[in-house]
Protein backbone atom coordinates (compact mmCIF):
# COMPACT_ATOMS: atom_id res chain seq x y z
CA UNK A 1 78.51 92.92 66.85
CA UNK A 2 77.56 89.76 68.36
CA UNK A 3 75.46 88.75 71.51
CA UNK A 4 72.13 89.29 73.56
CA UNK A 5 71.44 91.35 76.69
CA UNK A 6 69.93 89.08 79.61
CA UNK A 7 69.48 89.01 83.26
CA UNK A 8 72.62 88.28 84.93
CA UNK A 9 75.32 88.87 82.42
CA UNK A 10 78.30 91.61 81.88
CA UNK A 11 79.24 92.09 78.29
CA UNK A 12 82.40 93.97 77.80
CA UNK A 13 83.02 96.00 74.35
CA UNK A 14 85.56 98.16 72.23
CA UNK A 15 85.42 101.07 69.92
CA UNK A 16 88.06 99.53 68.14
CA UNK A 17 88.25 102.90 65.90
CA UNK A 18 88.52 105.14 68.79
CA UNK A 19 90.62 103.41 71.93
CA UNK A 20 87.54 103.87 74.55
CA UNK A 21 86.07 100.37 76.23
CA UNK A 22 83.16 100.19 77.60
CA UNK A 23 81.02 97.19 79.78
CA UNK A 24 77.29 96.51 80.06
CA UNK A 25 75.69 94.73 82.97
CA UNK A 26 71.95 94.18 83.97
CA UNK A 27 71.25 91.79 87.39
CA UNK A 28 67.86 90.02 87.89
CA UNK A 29 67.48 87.10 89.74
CA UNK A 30 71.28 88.04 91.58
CA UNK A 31 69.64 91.33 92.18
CA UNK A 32 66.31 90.20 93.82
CA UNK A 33 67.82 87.35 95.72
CA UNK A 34 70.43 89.62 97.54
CA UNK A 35 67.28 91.83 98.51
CA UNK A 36 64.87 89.21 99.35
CA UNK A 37 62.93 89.68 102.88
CA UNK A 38 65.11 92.91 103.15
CA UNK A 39 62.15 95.36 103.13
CA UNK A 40 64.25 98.53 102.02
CA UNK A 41 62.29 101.46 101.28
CA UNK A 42 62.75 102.63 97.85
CA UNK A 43 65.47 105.47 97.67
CA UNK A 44 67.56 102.67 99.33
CA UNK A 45 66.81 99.78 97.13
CA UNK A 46 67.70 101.98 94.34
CA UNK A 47 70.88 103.00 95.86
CA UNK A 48 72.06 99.40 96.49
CA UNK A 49 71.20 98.61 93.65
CA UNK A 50 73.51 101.67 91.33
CA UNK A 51 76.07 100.27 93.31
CA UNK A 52 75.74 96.63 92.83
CA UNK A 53 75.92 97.08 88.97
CA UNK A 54 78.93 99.77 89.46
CA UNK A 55 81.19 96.89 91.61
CA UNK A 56 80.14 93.84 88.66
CA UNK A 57 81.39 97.14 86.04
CA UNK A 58 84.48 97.31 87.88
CA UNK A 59 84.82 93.78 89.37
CA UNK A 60 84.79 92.68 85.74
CA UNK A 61 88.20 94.05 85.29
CA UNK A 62 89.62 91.64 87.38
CA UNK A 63 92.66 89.88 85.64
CA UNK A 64 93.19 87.43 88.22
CA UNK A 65 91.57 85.29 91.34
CA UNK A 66 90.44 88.33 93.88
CA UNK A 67 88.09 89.91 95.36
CA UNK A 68 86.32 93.59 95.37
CA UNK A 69 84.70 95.19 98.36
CA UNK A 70 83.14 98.70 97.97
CA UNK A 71 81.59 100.55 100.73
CA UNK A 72 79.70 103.48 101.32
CA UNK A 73 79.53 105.00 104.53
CA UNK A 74 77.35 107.97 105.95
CA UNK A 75 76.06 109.62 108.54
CA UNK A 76 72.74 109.83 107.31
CA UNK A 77 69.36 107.46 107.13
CA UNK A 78 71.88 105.05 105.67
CA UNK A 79 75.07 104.34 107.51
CA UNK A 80 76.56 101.20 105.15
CA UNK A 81 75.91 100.34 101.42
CA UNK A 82 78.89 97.43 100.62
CA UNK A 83 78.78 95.25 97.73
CA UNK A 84 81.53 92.51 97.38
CA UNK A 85 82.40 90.82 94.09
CA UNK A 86 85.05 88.11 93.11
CA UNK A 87 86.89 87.45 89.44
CA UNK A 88 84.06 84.74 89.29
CA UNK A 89 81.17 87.86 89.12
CA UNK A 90 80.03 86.48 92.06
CA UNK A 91 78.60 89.17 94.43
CA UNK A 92 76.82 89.70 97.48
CA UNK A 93 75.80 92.69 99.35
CA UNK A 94 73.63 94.90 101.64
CA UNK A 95 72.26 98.14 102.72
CA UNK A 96 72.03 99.26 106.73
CA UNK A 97 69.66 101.90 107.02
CA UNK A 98 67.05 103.66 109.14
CA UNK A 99 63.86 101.82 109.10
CA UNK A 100 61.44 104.85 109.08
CA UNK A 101 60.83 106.18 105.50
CA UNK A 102 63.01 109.45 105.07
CA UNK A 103 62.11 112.85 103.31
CA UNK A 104 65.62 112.23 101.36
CA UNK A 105 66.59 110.86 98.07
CA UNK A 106 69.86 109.67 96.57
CA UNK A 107 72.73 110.28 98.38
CA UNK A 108 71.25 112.70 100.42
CA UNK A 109 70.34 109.54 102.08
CA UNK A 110 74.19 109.09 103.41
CA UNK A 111 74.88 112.37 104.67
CA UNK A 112 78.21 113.12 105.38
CA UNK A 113 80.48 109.77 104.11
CA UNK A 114 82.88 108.15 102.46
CA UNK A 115 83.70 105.87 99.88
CA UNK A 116 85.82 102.95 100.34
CA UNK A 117 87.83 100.38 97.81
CA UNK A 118 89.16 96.92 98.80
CA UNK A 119 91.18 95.08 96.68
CA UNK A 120 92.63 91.38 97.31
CA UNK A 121 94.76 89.11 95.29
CA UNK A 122 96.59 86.57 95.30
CA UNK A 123 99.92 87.99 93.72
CA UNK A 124 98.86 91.11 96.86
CA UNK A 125 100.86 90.67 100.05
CA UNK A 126 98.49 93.08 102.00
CA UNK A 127 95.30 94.35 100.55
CA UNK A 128 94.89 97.67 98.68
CA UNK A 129 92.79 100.10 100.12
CA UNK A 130 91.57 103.11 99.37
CA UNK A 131 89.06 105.74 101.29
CA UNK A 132 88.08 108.75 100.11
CA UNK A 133 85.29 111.19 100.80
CA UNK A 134 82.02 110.84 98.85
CA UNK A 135 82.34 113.48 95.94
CA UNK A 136 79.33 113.98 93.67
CA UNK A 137 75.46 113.96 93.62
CA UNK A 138 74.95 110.80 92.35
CA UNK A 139 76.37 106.89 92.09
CA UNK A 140 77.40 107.52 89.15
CA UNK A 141 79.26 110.44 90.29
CA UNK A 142 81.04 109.52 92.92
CA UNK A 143 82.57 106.95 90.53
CA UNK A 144 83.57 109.25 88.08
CA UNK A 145 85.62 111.64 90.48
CA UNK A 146 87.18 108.60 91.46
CA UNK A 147 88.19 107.05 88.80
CA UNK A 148 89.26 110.09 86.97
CA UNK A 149 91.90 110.70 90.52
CA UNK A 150 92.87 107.49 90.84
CA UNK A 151 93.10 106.03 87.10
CA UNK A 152 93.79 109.65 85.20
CA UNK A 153 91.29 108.72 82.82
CA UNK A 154 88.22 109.86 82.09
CA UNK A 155 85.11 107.69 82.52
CA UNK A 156 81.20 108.04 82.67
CA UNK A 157 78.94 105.47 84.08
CA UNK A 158 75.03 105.54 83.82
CA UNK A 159 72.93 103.73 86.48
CA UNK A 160 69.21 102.39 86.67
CA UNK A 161 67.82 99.93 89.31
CA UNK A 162 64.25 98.57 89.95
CA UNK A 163 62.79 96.63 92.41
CA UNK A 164 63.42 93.63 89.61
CA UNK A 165 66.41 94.62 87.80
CA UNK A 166 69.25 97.09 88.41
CA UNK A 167 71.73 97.55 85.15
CA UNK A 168 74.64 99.96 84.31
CA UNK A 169 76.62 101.02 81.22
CA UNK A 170 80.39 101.77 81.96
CA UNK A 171 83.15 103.90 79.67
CA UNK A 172 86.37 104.71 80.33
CA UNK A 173 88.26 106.90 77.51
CA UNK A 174 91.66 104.96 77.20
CA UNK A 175 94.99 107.04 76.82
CA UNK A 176 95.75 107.38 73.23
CA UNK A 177 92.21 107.61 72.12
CA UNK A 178 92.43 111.42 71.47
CA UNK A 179 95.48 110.26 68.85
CA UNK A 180 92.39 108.36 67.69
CA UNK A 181 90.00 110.76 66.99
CA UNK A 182 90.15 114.14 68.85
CA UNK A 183 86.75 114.31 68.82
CA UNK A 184 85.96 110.63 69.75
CA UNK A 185 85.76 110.86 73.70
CA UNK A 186 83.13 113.42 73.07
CA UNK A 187 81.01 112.62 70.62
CA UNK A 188 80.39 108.88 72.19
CA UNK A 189 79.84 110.52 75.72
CA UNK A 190 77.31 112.85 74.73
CA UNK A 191 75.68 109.42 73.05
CA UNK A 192 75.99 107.65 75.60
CA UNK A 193 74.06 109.90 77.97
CA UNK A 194 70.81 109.76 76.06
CA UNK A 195 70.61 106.01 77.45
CA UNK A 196 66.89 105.92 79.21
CA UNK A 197 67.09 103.36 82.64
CA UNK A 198 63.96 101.50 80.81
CA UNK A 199 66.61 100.72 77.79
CA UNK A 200 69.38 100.26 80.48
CA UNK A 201 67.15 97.99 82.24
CA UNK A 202 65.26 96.25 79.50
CA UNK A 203 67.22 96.48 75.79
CA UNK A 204 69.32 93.31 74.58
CA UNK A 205 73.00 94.47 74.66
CA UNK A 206 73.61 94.23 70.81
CA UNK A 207 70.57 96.16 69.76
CA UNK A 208 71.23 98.80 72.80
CA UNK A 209 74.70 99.22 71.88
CA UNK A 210 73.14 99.86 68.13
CA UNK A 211 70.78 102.44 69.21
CA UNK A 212 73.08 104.68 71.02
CA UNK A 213 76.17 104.65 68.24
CA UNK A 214 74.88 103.86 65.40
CA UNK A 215 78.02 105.33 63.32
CA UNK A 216 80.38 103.55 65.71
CA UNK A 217 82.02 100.46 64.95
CA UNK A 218 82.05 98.19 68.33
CA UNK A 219 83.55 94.80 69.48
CA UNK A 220 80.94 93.26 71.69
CA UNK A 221 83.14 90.37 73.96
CA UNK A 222 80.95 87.18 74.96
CA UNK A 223 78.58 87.51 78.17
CA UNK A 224 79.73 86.84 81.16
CA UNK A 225 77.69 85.32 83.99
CA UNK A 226 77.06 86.98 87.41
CA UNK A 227 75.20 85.16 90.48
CA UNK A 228 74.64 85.80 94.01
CA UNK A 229 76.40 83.93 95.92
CA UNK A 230 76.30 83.81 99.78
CA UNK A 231 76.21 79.59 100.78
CA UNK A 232 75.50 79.09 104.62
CA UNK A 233 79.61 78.59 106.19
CA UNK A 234 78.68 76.56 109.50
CA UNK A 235 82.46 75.78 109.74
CA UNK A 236 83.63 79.48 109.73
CA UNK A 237 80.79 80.55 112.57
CA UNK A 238 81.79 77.77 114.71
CA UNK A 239 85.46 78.66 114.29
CA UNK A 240 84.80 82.27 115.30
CA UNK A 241 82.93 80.89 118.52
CA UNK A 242 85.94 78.89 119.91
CA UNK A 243 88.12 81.33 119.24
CA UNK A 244 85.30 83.47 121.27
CA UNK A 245 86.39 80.99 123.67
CA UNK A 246 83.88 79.06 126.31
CA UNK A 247 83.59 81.98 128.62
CA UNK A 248 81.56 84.84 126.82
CA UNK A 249 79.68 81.82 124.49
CA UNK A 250 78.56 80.25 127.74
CA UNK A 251 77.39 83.38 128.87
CA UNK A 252 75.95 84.51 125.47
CA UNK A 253 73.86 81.02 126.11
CA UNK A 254 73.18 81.66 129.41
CA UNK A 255 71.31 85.39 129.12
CA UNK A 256 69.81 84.08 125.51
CA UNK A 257 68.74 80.69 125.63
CA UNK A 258 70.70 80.44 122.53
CA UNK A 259 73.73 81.62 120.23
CA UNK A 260 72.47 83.97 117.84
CA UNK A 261 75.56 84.95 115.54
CA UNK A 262 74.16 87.69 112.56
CA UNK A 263 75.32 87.28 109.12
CA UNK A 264 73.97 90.53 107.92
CA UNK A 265 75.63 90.60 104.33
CA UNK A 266 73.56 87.28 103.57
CA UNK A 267 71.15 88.19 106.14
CA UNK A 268 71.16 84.71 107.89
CA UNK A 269 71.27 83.79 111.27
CA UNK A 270 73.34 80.74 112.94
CA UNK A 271 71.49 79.35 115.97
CA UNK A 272 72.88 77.57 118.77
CA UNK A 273 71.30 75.69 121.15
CA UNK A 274 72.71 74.38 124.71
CA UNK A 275 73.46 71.01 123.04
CA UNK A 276 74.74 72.40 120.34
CA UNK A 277 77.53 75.16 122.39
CA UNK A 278 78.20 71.79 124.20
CA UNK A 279 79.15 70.04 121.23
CA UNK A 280 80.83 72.94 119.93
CA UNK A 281 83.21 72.89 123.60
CA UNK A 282 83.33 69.40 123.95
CA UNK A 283 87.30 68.84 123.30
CA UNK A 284 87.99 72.21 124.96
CA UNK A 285 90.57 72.47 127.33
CA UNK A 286 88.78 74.93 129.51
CA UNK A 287 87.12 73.93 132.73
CA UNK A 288 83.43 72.41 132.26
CA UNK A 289 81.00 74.69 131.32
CA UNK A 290 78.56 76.12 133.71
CA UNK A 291 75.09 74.20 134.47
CA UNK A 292 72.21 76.67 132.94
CA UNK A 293 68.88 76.73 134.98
């Protein structure tokens, strides 16, 4: 095996020897920027976190330019979790939650919810999309049910997040790996879940991978990078305010004093002042805007 464990980075690997793949991925400066000035409480930070390494896991499998949205929805303290990610490993995401500390933990924190997949390509005439409800006690759970409906094969992920780091390690048994070794699936799963979140979150990939299968002989692929990536889009906002049309922007301006338009995933806000809406207007077919006192 070949290759280092650092911040940022997915490593995919092989048990050549047994047909079961497996991926590695630990965030740190992605992970703290897409938190920054967020102020979640804990039990959420970690939850956003499970998930954000569980989409760059799955993202990574991406064989072609796309784009991965997974969202959690409940009816608890937390109403949204949704982390995006592209073939590029380039994610962004965000939690909406209650901003009282809550008695709950985990996904006790949702309530009653449901898990939803997104899945965009180019080669895709309509996006796939799948919603299911949330099955399981944990991240890591959920996943698992999931994948083992919807792929037919079994897989186990293990989770850790921090308020610095959040990290995951991903297998998936692959069909003719019990022609492989019947006892394969098994004996690497029951390895794999004596991982501790401070290796997870802390061990280079090579020596971490050594330390749990020590017996096993495994292809380590070349990092890959992840980054957070949410650039400010003027264009797009201004595009979504004519087609808002004069009318309710002019009275957005008038009750506000500006145009406040929310990019929660980035958590940004787009100001416009009157000069500004004017500018934005000034080619517009509609009849002149409405003098503001």
């Amino acid at each position: 095996m070949t290759g280092t464990m650092t911040d940022d980075c997915l490593h995919r690997f092989l048990f050549d020897d047994l047909d079961i793949r497996g991926a590695l991925v630990r965030l740190g400066p992605a992970w703290r920027a897409m938190i920054e000035n967020r102020a979640y409480p804990a039990p959420v930070a970690q939850l956003l976190g499970e998930m954000s390494a569980t989409t760059v896991l799955l993202g990574g499998q991406l064989k072609q330019p796309g784009r991965l949205t997974i969202q959690m929805r409940g009816s608890g303290p937390i109403a949204l979790l949704v982390i995006d990610c592209n073939e590029a490993l380039q994610i962004r995401g965000m939690a909406k939650c209650a901003e009282q500390p809550q008695p709950r933990s985990g996904l006790q924190l949702l309530g009653q919810g449901q898990l939803q997949l997104s899945l965009e390509t180019a080669s895709m005439r309509e996006p796939y999309q799948s919603i299911v409800p949330l099955d399981g006690e944990s991240i890591a759970e959920v996943f698992e049910h999931y994948l083992r409906q919807s792929d037919q094969m079994p897989a186990r992920f293990f989770l850790a997040a921090s308020s610095v780091a959040a990290a995951g390690l991903f297998l998936q048994k692959l069909p003719t790996a019990a022609e492989r070794d019947a006892d394969g699936w098994a004996r690497v799963e029951a390895l794999a879940a004596t991982v501790q979140d401070a290796e997870l979150l802390s061990v280079p990939a090579e020596e971490l991978l050594r330390r749990l299968f020590p017996e096993e002989i495994v292809r380590l692929f070349p990092a890959r990078a992840v980054t957070h990536n949410c650039p400010e889009n003027w264009e797009k906002v201004r595009s979504m305010l004519r087609a808002l049309g004069p009318g309710e922007v002019y009275a957005a301006l008038r009750e506000q004093g500006e145009v406040v338009v929310k990019d929660d995933i980035c958590n940004r806000d787009y100001r416009f002042d009157a000069r500004a809406i004017d500018e934005l207007f000034r080619d517009s077919p509609s009849p002149t805007p409405p003098t503001l006192h």
